[in-house]
Protein backbone atom coordinates (compact mmCIF):
# COMPACT_ATOMS: atom_id res chain seq x y z
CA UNK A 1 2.15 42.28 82.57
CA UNK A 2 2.43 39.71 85.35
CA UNK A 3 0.12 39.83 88.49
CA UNK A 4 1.49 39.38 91.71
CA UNK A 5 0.57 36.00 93.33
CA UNK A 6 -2.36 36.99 96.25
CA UNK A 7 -0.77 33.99 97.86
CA UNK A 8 -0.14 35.01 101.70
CA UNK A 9 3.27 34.74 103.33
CA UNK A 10 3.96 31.11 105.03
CA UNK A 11 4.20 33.61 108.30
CA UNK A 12 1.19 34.29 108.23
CA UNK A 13 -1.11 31.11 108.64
CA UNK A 14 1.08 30.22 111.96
CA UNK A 15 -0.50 30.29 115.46
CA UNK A 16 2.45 30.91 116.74
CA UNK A 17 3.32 34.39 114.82
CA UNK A 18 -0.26 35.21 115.64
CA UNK A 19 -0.02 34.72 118.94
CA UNK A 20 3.63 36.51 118.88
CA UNK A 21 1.40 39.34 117.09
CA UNK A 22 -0.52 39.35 119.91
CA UNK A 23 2.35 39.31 122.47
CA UNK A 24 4.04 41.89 121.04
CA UNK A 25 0.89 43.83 120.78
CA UNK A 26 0.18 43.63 124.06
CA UNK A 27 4.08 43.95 125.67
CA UNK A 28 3.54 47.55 124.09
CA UNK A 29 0.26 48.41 125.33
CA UNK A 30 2.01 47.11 128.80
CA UNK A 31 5.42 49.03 128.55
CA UNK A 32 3.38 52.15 128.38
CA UNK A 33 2.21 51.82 132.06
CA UNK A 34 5.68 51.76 133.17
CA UNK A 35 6.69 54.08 135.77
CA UNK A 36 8.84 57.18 135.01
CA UNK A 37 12.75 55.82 134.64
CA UNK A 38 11.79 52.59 133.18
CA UNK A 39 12.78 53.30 129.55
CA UNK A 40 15.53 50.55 130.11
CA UNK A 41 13.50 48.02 130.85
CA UNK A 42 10.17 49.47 128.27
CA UNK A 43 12.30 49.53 125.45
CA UNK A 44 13.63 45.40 126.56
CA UNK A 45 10.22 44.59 126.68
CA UNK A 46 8.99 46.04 123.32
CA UNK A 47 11.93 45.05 121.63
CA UNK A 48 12.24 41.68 123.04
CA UNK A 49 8.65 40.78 122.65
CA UNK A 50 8.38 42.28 118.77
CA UNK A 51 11.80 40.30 117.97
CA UNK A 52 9.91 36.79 118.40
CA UNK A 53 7.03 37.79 116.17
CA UNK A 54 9.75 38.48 113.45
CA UNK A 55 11.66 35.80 113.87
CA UNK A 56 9.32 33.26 113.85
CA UNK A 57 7.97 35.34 110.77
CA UNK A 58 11.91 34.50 109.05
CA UNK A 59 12.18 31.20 109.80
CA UNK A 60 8.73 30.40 109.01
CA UNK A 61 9.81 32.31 105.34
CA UNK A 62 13.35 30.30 104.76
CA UNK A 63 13.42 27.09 102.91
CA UNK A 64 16.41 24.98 104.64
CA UNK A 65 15.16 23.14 107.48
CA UNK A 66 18.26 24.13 109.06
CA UNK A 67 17.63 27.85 108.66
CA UNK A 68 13.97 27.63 110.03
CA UNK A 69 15.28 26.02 112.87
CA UNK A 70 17.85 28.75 114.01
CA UNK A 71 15.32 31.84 113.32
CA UNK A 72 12.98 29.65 115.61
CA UNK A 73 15.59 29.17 118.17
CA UNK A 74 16.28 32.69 118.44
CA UNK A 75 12.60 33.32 118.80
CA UNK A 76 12.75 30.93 121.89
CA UNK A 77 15.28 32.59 122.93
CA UNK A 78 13.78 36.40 122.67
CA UNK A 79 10.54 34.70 124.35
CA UNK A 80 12.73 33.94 127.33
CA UNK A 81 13.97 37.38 127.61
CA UNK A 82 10.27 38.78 127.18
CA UNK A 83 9.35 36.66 130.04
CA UNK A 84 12.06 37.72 132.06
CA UNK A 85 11.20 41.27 131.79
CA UNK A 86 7.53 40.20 132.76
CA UNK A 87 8.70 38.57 135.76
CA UNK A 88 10.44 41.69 136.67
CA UNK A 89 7.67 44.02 136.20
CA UNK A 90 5.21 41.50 137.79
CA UNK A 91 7.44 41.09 141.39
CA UNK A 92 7.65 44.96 141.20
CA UNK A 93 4.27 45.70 140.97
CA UNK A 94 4.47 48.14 138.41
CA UNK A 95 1.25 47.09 136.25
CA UNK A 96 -1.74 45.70 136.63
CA UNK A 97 -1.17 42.28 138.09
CA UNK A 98 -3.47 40.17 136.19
CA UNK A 99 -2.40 42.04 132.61
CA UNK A 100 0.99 40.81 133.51
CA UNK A 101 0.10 37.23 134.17
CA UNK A 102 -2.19 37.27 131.19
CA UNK A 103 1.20 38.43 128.85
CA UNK A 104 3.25 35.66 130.62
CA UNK A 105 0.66 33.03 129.58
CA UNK A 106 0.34 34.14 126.25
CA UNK A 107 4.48 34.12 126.23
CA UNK A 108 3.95 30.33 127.86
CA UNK A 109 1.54 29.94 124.86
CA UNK A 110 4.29 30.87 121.96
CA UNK A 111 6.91 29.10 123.43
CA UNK A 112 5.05 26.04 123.30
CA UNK A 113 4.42 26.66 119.97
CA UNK A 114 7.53 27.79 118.48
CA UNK A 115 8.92 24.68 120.06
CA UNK A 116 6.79 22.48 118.56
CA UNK A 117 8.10 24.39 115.16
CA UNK A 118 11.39 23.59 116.12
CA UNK A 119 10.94 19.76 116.36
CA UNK A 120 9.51 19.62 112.89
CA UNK A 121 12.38 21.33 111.80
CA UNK A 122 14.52 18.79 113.58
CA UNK A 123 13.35 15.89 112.42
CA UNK A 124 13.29 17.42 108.73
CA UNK A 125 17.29 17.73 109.69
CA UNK A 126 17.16 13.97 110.57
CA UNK A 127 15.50 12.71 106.82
């Protein structure tokens, strides 16, 4: 009978999905706090914020340079709409102030990241 490999996921040994992990993590710990007649904007948040982490986990998982780079893409894009729902809650005041700022970094954090995944990709395009 064949064993299956104990090799880990390519996903998994990225910065960036671990720091997505966190982000996402922490975007739920955060929507939780939300005022009463939020759910709109909680359930952007968490689903934004979760969406990166698993998109960076596909692309990172696809083998066509051209497929990594859209899944990455639409990570950067789901960052963007993370961060927008951070700045929201942040110039409402509706968490803790320096929780927010700390989620916005981290988002700063993966974006830098994920684009640095998506100029690899690029240049793989360009061989």
């Amino acid at each position: 009978m064949h064993e299956p490999s104990q090799r880990p996921l390519p996903h998994t040994r990225l910065l960036a999905h671990q720091r997505a992990q966190d982000l996402a993590c922490a975007s739920r710990r955060l929507a939780a706090d939300l005022p009463r007649g939020q759910s709109d904007l909680r359930d952007q948040l968490v689903r934004s914020s979760h969406s990166v982490a698993r998109n960076i986990a596909e692309g990172a998982n696809r083998w066509a340079p051209a497929d990594k780079l859209n899944r990455f893409s639409i990570a950067q894009g789901e960052l963007g709409e993370c961060d927008s729902c951070l700045e929201t809650i942040e110039r409402m005041g509706w968490c803790d102030a320096d929780a927010v700022q700390c989620l916005r970094q981290t988002a700063a954090e993966v974006g830098r990241l994920v684009g640095g995944l998506m100029r690899r990709q690029r240049r793989r395009l360009l061989e």
